[in-house]
C-alpha atoms as a PDB file:
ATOM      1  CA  UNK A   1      13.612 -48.873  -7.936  1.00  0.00           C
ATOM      2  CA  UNK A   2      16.498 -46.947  -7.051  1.00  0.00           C
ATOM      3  CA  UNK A   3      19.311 -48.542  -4.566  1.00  0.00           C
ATOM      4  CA  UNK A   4      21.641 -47.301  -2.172  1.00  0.00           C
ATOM      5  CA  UNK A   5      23.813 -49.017   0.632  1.00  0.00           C
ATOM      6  CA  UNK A   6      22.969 -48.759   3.710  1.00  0.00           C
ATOM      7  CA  UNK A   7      25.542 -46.844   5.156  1.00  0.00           C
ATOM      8  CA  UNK A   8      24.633 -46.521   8.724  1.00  0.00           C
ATOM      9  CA  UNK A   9      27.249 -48.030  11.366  1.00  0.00           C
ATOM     10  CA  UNK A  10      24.233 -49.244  13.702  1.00  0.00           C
ATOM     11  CA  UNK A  11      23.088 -52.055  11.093  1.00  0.00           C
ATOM     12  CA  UNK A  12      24.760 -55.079  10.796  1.00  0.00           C
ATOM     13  CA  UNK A  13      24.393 -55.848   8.004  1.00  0.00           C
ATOM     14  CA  UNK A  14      24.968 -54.895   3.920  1.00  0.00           C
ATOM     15  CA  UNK A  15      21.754 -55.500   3.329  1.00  0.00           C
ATOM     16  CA  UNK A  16      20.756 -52.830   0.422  1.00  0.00           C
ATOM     17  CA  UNK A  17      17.997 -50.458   1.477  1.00  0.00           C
ATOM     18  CA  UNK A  18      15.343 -49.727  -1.128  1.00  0.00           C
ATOM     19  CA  UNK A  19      13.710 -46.232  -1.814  1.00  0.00           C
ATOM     20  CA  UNK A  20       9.641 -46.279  -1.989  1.00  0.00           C
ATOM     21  CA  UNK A  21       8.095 -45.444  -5.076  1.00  0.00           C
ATOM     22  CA  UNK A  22       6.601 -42.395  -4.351  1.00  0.00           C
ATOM     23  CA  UNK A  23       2.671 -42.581  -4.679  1.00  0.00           C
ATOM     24  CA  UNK A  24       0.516 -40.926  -6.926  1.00  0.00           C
ATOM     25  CA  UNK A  25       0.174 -36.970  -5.863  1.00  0.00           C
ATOM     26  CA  UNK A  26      -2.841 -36.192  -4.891  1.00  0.00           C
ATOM     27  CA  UNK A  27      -5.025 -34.333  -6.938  1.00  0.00           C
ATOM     28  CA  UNK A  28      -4.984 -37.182  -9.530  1.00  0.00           C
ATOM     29  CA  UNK A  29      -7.954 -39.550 -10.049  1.00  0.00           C
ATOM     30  CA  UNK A  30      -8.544 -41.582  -7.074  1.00  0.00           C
ATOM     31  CA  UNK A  31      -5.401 -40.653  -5.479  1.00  0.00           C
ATOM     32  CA  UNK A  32      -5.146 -40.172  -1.212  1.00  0.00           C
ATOM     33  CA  UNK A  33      -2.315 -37.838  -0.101  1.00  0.00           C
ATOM     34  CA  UNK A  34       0.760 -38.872   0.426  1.00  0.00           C
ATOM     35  CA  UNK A  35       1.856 -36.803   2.923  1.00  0.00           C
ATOM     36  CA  UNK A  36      -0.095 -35.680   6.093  1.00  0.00           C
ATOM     37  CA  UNK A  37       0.243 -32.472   7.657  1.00  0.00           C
ATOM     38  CA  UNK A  38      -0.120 -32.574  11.583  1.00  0.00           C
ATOM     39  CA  UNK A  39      -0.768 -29.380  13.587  1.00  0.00           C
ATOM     40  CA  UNK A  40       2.573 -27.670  14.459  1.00  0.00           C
ATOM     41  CA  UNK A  41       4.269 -28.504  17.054  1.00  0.00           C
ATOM     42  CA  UNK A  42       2.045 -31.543  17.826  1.00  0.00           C
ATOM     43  CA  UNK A  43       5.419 -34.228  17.845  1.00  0.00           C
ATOM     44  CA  UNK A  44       3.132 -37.525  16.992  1.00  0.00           C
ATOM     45  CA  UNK A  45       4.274 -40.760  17.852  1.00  0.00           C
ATOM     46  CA  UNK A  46       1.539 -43.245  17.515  1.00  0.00           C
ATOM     47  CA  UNK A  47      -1.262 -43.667  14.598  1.00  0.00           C
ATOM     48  CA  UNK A  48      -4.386 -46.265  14.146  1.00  0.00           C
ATOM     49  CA  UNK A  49      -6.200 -46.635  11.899  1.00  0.00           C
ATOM     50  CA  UNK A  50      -9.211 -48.538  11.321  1.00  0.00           C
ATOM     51  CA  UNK A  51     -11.941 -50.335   8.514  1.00  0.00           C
ATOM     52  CA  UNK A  52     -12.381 -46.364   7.813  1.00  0.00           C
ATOM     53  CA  UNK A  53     -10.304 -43.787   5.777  1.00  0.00           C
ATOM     54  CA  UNK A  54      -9.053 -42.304   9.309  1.00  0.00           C
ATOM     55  CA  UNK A  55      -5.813 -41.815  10.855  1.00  0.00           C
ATOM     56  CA  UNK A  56      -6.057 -41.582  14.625  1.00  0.00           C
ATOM     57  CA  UNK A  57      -2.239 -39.534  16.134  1.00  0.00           C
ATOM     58  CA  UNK A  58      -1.395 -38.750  19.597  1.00  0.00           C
ATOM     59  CA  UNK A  59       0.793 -35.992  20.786  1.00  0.00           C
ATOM     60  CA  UNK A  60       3.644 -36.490  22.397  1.00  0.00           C
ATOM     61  CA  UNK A  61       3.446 -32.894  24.263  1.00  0.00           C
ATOM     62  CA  UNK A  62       0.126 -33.330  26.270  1.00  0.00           C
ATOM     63  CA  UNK A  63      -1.678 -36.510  24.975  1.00  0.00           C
ATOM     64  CA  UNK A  64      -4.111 -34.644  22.717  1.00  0.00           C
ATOM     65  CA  UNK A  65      -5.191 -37.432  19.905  1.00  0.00           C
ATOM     66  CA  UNK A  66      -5.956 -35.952  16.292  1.00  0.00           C
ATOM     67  CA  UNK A  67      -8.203 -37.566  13.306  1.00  0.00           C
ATOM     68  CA  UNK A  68      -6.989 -37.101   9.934  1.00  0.00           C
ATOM     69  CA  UNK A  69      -9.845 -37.939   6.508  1.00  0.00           C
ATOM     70  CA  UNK A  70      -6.986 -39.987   4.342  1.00  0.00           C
ATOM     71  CA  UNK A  71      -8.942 -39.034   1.601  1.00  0.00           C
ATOM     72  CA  UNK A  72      -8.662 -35.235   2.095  1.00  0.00           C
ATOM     73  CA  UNK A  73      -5.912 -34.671   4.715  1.00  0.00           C
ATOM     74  CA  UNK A  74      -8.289 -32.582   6.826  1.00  0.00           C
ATOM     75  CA  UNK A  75      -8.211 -32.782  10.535  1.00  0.00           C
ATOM     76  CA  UNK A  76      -9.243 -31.966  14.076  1.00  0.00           C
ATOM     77  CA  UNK A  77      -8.751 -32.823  17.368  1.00  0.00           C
ATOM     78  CA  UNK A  78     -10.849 -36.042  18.844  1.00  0.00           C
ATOM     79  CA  UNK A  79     -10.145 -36.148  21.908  1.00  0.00           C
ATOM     80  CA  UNK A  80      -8.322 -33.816  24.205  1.00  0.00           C
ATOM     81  CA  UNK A  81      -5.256 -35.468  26.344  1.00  0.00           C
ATOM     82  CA  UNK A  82      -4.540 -35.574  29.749  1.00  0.00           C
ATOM     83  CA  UNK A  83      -1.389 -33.636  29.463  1.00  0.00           C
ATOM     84  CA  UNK A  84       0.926 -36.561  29.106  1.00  0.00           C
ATOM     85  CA  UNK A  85       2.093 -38.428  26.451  1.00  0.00           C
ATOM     86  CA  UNK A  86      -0.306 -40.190  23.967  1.00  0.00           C
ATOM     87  CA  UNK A  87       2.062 -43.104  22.250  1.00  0.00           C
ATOM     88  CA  UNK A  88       1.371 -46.563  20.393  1.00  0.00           C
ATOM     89  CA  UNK A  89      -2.716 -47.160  19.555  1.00  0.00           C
ATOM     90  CA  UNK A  90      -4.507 -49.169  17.834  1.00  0.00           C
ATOM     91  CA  UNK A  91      -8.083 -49.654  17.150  1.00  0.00           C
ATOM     92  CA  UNK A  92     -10.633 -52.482  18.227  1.00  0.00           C
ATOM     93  CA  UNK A  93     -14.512 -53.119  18.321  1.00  0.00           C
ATOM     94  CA  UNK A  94     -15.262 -49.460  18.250  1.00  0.00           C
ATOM     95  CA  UNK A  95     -12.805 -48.397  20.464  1.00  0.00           C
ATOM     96  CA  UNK A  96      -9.212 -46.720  20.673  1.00  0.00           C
ATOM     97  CA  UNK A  97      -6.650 -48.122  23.341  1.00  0.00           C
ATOM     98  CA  UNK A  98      -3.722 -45.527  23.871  1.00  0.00           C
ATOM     99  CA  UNK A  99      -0.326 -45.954  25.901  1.00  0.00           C
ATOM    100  CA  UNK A 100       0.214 -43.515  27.850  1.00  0.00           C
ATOM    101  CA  UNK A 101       3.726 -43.398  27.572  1.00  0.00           C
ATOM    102  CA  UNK A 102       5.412 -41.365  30.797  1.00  0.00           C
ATOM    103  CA  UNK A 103       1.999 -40.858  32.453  1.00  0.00           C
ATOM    104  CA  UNK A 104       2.074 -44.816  33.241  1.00  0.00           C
ATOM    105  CA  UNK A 105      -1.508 -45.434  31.943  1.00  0.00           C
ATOM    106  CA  UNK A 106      -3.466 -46.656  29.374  1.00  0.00           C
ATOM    107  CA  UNK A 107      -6.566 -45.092  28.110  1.00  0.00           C
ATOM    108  CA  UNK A 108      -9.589 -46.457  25.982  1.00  0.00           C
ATOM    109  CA  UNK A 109     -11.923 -43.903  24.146  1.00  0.00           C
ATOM    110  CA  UNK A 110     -15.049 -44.513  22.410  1.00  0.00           C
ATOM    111  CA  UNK A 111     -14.243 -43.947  18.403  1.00  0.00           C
ATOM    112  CA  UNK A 112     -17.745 -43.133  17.387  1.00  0.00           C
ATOM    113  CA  UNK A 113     -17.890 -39.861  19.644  1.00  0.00           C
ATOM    114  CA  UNK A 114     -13.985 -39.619  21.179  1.00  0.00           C
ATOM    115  CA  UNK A 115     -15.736 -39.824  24.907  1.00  0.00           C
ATOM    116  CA  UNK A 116     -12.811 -41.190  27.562  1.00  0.00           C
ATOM    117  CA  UNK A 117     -14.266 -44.388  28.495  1.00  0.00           C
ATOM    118  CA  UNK A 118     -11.691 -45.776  31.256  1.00  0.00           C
ATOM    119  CA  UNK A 119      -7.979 -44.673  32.339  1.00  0.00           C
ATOM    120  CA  UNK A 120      -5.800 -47.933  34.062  1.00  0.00           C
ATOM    121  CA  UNK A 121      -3.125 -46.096  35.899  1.00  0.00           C
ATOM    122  CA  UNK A 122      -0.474 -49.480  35.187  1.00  0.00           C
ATOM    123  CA  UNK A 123       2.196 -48.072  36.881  1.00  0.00           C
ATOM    124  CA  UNK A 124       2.396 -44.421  39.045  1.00  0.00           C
ATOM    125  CA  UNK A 125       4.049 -41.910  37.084  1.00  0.00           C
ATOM    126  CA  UNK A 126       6.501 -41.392  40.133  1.00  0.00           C
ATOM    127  CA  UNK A 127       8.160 -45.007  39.282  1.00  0.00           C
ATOM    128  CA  UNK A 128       9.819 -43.617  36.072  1.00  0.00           C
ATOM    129  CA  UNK A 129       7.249 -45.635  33.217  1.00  0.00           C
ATOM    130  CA  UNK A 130       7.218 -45.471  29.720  1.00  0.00           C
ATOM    131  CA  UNK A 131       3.753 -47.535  28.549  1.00  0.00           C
ATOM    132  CA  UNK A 132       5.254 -47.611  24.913  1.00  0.00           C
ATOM    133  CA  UNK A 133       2.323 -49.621  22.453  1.00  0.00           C
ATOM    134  CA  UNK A 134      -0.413 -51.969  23.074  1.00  0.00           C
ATOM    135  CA  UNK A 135      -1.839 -54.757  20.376  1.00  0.00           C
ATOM    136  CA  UNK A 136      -5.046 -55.932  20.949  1.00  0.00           C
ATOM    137  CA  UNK A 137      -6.124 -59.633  19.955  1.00  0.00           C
ATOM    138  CA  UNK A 138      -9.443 -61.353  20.288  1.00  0.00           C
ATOM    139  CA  UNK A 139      -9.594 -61.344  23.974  1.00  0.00           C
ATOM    140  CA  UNK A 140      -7.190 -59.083  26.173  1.00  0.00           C
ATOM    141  CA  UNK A 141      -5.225 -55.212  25.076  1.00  0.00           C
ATOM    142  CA  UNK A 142      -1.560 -55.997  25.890  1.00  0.00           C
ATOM    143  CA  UNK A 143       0.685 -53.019  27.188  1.00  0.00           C
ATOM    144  CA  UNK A 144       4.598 -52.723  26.961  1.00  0.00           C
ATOM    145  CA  UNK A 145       6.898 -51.146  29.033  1.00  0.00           C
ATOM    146  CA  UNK A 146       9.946 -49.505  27.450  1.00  0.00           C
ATOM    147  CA  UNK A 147      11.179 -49.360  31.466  1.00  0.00           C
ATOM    148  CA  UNK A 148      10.233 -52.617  33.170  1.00  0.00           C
ATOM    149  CA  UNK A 149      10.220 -56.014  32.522  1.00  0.00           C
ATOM    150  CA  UNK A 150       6.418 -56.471  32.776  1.00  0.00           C
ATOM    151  CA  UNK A 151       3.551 -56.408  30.119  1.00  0.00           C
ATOM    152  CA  UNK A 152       0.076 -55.155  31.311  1.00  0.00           C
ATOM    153  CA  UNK A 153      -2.443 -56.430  30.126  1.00  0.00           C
ATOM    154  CA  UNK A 154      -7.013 -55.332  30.153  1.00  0.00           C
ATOM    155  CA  UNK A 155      -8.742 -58.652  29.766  1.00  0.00           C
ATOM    156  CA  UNK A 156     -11.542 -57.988  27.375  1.00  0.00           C
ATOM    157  CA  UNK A 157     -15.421 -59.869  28.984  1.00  0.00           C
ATOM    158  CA  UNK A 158     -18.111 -60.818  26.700  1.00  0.00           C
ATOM    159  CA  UNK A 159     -18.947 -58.337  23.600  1.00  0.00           C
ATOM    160  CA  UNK A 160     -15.539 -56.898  24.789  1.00  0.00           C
ATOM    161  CA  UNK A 161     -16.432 -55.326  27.816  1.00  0.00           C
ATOM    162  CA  UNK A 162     -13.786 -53.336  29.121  1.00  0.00           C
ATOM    163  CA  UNK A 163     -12.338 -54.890  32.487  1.00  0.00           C
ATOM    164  CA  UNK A 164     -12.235 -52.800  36.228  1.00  0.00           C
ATOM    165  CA  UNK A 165      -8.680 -53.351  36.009  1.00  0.00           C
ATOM    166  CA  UNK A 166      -5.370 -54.248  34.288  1.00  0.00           C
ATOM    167  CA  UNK A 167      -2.484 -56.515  36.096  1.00  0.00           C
ATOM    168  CA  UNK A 168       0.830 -57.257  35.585  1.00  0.00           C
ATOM    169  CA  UNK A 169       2.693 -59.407  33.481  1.00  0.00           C
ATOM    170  CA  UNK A 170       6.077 -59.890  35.085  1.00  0.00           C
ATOM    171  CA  UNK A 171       8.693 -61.088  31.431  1.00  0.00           C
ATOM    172  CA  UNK A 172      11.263 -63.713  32.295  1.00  0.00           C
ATOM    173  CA  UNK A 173      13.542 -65.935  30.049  1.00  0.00           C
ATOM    174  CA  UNK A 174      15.644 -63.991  27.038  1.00  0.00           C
ATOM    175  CA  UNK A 175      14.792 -60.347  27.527  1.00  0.00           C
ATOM    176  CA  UNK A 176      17.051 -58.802  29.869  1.00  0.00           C
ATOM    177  CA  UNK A 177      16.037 -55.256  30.533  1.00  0.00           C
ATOM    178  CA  UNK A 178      18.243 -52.025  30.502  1.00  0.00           C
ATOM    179  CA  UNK A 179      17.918 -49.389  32.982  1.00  0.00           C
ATOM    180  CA  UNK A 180      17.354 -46.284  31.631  1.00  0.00           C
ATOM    181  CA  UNK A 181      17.242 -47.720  27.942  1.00  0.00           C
ATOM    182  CA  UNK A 182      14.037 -47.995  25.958  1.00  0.00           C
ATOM    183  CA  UNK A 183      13.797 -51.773  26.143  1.00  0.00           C
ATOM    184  CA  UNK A 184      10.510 -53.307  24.943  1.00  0.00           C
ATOM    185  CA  UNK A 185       8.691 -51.033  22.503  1.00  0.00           C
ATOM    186  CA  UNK A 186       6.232 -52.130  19.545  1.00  0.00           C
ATOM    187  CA  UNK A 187       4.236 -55.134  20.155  1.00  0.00           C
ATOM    188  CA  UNK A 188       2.152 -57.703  17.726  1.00  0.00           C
ATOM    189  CA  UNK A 189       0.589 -61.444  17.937  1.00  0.00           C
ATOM    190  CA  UNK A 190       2.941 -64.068  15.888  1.00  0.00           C
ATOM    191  CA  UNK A 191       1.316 -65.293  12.663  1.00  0.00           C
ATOM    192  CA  UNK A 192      -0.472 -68.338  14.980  1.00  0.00           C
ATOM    193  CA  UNK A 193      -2.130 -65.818  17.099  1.00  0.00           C
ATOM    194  CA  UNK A 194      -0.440 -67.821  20.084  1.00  0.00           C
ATOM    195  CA  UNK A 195       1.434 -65.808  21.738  1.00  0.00           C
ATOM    196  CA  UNK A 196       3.063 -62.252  21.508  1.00  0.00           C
ATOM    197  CA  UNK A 197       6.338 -60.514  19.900  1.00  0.00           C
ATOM    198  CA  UNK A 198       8.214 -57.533  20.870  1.00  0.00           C
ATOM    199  CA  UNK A 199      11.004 -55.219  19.898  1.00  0.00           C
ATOM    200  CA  UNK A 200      13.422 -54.499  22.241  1.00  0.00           C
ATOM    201  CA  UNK A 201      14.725 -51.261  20.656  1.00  0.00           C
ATOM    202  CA  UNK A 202      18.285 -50.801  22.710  1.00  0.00           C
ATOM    203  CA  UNK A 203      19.464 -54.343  21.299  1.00  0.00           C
ATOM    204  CA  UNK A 204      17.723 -54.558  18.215  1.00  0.00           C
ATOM    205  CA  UNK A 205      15.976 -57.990  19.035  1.00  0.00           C
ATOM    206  CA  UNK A 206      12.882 -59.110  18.232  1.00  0.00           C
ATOM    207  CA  UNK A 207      11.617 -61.779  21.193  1.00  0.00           C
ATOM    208  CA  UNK A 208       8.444 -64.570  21.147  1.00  0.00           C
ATOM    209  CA  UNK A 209       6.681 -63.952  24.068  1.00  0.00           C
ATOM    210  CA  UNK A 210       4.203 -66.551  25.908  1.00  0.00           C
ATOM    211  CA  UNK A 211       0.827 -65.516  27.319  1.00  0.00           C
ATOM    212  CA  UNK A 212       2.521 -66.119  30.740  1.00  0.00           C
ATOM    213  CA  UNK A 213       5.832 -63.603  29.849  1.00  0.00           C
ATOM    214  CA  UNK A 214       8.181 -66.156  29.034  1.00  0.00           C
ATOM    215  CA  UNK A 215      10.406 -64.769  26.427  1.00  0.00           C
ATOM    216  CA  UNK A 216      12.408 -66.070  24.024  1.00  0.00           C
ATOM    217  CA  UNK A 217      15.075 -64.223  21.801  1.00  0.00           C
ATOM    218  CA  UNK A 218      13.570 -64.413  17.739  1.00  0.00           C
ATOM    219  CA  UNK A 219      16.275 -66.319  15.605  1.00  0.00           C
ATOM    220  CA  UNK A 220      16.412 -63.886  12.465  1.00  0.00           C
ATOM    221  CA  UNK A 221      19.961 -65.610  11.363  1.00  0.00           C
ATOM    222  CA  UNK A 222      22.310 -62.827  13.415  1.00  0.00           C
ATOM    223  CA  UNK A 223      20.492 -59.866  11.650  1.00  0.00           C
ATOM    224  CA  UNK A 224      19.404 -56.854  13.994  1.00  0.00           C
ATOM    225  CA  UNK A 225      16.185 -53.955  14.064  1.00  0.00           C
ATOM    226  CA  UNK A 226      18.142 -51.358  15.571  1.00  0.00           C
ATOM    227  CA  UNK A 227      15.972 -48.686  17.046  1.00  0.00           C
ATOM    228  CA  UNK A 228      13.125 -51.239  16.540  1.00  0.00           C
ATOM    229  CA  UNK A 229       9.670 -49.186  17.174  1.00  0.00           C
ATOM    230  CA  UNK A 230       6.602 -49.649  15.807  1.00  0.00           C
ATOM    231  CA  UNK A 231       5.169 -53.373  14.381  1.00  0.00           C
ATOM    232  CA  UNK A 232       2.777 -54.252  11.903  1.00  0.00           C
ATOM    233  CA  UNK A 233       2.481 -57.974  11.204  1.00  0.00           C
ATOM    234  CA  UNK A 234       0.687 -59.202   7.286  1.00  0.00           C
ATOM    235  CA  UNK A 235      -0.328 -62.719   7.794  1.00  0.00           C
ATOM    236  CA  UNK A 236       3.394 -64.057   7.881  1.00  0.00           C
ATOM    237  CA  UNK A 237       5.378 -61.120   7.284  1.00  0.00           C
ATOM    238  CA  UNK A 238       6.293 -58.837   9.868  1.00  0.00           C
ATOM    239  CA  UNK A 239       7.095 -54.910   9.283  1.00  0.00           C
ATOM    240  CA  UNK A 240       9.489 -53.188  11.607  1.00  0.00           C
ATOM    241  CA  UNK A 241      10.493 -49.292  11.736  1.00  0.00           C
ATOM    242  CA  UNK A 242      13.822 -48.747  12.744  1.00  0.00           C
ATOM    243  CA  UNK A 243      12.880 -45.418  13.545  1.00  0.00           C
ATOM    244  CA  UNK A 244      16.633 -43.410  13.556  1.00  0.00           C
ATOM    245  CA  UNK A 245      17.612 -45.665  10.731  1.00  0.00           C
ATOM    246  CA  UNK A 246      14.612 -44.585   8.490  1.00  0.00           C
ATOM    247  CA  UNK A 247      13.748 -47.469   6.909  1.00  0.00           C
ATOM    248  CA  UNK A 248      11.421 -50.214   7.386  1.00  0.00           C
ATOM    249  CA  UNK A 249      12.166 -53.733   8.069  1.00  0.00           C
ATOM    250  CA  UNK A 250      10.443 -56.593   6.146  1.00  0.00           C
ATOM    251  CA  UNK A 251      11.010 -59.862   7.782  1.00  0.00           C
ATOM    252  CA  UNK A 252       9.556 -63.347   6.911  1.00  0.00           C
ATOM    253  CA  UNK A 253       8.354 -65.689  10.233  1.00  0.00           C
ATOM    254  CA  UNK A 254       7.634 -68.624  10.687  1.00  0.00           C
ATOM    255  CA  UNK A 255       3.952 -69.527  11.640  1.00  0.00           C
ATOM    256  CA  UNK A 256       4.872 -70.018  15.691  1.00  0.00           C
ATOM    257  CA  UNK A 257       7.173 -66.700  15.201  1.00  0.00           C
ATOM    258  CA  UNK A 258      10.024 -68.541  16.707  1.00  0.00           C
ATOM    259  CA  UNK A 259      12.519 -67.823  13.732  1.00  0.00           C
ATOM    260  CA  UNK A 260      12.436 -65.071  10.958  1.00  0.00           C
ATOM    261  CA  UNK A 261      14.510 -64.200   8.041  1.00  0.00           C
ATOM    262  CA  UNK A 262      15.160 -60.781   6.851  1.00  0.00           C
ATOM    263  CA  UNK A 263      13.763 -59.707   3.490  1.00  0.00           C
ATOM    264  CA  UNK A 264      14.380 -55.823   2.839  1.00  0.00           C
ATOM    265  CA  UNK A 265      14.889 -52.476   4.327  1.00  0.00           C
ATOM    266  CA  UNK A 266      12.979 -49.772   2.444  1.00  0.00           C
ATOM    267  CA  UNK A 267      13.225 -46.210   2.952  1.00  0.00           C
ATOM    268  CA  UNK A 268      11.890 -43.029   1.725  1.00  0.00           C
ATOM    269  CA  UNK A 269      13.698 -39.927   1.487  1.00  0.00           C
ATOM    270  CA  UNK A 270      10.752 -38.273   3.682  1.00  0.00           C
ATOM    271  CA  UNK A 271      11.287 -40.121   6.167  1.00  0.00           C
ATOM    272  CA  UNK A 272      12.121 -38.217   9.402  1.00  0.00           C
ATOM    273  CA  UNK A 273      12.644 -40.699  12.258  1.00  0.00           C
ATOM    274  CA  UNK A 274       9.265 -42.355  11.814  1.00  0.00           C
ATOM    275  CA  UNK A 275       8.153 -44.409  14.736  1.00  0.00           C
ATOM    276  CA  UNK A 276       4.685 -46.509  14.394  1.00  0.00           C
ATOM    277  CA  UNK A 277       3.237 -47.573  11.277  1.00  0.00           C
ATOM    278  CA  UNK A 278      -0.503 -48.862  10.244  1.00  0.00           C
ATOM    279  CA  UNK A 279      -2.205 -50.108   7.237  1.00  0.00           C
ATOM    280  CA  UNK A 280      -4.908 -48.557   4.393  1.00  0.00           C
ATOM    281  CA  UNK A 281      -5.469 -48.744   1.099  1.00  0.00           C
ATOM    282  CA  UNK A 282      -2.682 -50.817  -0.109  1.00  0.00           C
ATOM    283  CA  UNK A 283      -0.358 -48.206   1.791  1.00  0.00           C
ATOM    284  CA  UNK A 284       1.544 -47.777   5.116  1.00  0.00           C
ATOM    285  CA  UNK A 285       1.072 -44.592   6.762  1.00  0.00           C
ATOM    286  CA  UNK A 286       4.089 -43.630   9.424  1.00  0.00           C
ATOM    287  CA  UNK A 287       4.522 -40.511  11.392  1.00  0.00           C
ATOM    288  CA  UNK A 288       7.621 -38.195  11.267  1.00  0.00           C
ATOM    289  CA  UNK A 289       8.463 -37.828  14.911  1.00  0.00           C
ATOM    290  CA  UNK A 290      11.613 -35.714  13.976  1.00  0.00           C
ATOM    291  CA  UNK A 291      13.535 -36.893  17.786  1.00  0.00           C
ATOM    292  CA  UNK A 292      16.549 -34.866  16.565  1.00  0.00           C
ATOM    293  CA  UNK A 293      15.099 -31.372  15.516  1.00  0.00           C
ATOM    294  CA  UNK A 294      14.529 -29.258  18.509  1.00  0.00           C
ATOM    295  CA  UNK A 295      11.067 -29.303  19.414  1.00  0.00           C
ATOM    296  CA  UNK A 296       9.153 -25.633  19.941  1.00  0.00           C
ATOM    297  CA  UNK A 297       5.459 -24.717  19.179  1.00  0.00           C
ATOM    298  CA  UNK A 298       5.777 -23.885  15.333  1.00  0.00           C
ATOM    299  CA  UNK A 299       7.909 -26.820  14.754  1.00  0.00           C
ATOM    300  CA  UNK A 300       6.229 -28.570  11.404  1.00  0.00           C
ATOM    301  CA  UNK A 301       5.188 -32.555  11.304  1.00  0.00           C
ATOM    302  CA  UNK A 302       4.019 -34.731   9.035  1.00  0.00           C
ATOM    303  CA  UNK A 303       2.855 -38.560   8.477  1.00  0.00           C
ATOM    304  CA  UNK A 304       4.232 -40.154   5.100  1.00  0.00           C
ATOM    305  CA  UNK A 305       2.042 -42.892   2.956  1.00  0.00           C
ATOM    306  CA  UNK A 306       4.566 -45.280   1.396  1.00  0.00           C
ATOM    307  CA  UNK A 307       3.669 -48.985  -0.671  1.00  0.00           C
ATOM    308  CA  UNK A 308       3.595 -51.512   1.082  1.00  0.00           C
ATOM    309  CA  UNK A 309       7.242 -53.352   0.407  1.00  0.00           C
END
């Protein structure tokens, strides 16, 4: 594996960042691309992906959400947006929750036919939002925030009926929010399933969060996640992209997620400022959301496949 030093003046550490072995091209026996190509000027932010060889993106431009075969690479639109933001998703007993990112909502479509099955307005778009990524565990969809202090959260009935509405989650304790800053971004369950863990991205802190909002500031040893985004938690290990730093973070919890030490920061030289991240195949699968290239309608975007670190 090649090596280099992390050179960037935002991480605190000199912690050397690894380069991904590039996976087998496609074309070869049994191989899945490696690279995705996303329609142009799409700008993707979130992916999903399910039990099934299928991506699930949203656009950052009007909210449209478009299904990718990981086998082939082929896609099409599922399910036109509401012209907002589509951001962080992920996938749950047959259904796909979206943030809605500026918009203030949060949407849930059916994944067998893409049909819009309910829109929670969580805050009015006039207030300034930013619903940034949900996680979904066995019995509620949990919203963040990036402007707020609050979590929202869609308690899930019986066979996971979907609720009439979402409420509020006000945070106190650790996380002190921002204004104007993206504060609380990705979102997963600690390895216990007990409570909640977030990213803030302006401070590069990872915080435990109770059912009830209480937060509590992660102990990873002084280490940082600048421009923390997207999470992805494997049993005790939990996966961060630092999405202007291009790499992603490997860090080891404990089981009650109250303490973590940092393992690794791999990167990949096509890495463009990827922001969410989800699992298949042995692989992670990130999108490029390219925040520093000028955005216009032939603008070109990917989503990179990397091994899992």
């Amino acid at each position: 594996m090649l090596r280099r030093t992390l050179a960037n003046a935002f991480l605190c550490t000199a912690l050397a960042v690894t380069v991904a072995a590039q996976p087998a091209a496609a074309g070869q026996t049994g191989a899945l691309p490696s690279t995705i190509t996303l329609p142009s000027g799409f700008q993707p932010e979130g992916i999903a992906i399910g039990e099934k060889p299928y991506a699930y993106f949203g656009s950052r431009v009007d909210g449209d959400i478009y299904r990718v075969d990981l086998r082939t690479g082929a896609g099409r639109t599922f399910a036109e947006g509401p012209g907002t933001t589509s951001l962080g998703m992920k996938i749950a007993g047959g259904r796909l929750f979206v943030a809605g990112g500026v918009g203030g909502d949060a949407r849930v479509y059916d994944l067998r036919t893409g049909a819009l099955l309910k829109t929670y307005q969580l805050r009015p778009a006039a207030d300034g939002p930013f619903i940034n990524d949900v996680i979904v565990t066995r019995d509620a969809a949990w919203f963040t925030d990036s402007r707020s202090a609050t979590l929202f959260k869609l308690p899930l009935g019986r066979h996971n009926a979907l609720p009439p509405a979402a409420f509020a989650v006000p945070l106190t304790g650790d996380l002190a929010v921002v204004p104007g800053a993206t504060n609380a971004n990705g979102i997963t369950t600690t390895p216990d399933g007990r409570a909640l863990i977030i990213v803030q991205s302006n401070t590069g802190k990872l915080f435990r969060v109770t059912k009830s909002g209480v937060t509590r500031e992660i102990d990873l040893g002084g280490e940082l996640v600048n421009f923390g985004d997207g999470l992805w938690l494997r049993g005790k290990t939990l996966y961060v992209v630092e999405n202007r730093n291009n790499v992603i973070t490997k860090i080891k919890l404990n089981r009650a997620g109250t303490s973590g030490e940092v393992r690794s920061r791999t990167g990949d030289p096509r890495f463009d400022i990827p922001t969410t991240i989800a699992e298949y195949g042995k692989r992670f699968y990130l999108p490029n959301a390219r925040f520093t290239t000028p955005p216009t309608p032939e603008t070109a975007y990917n989503a990179v496949a990397v091994p899992i670190p």
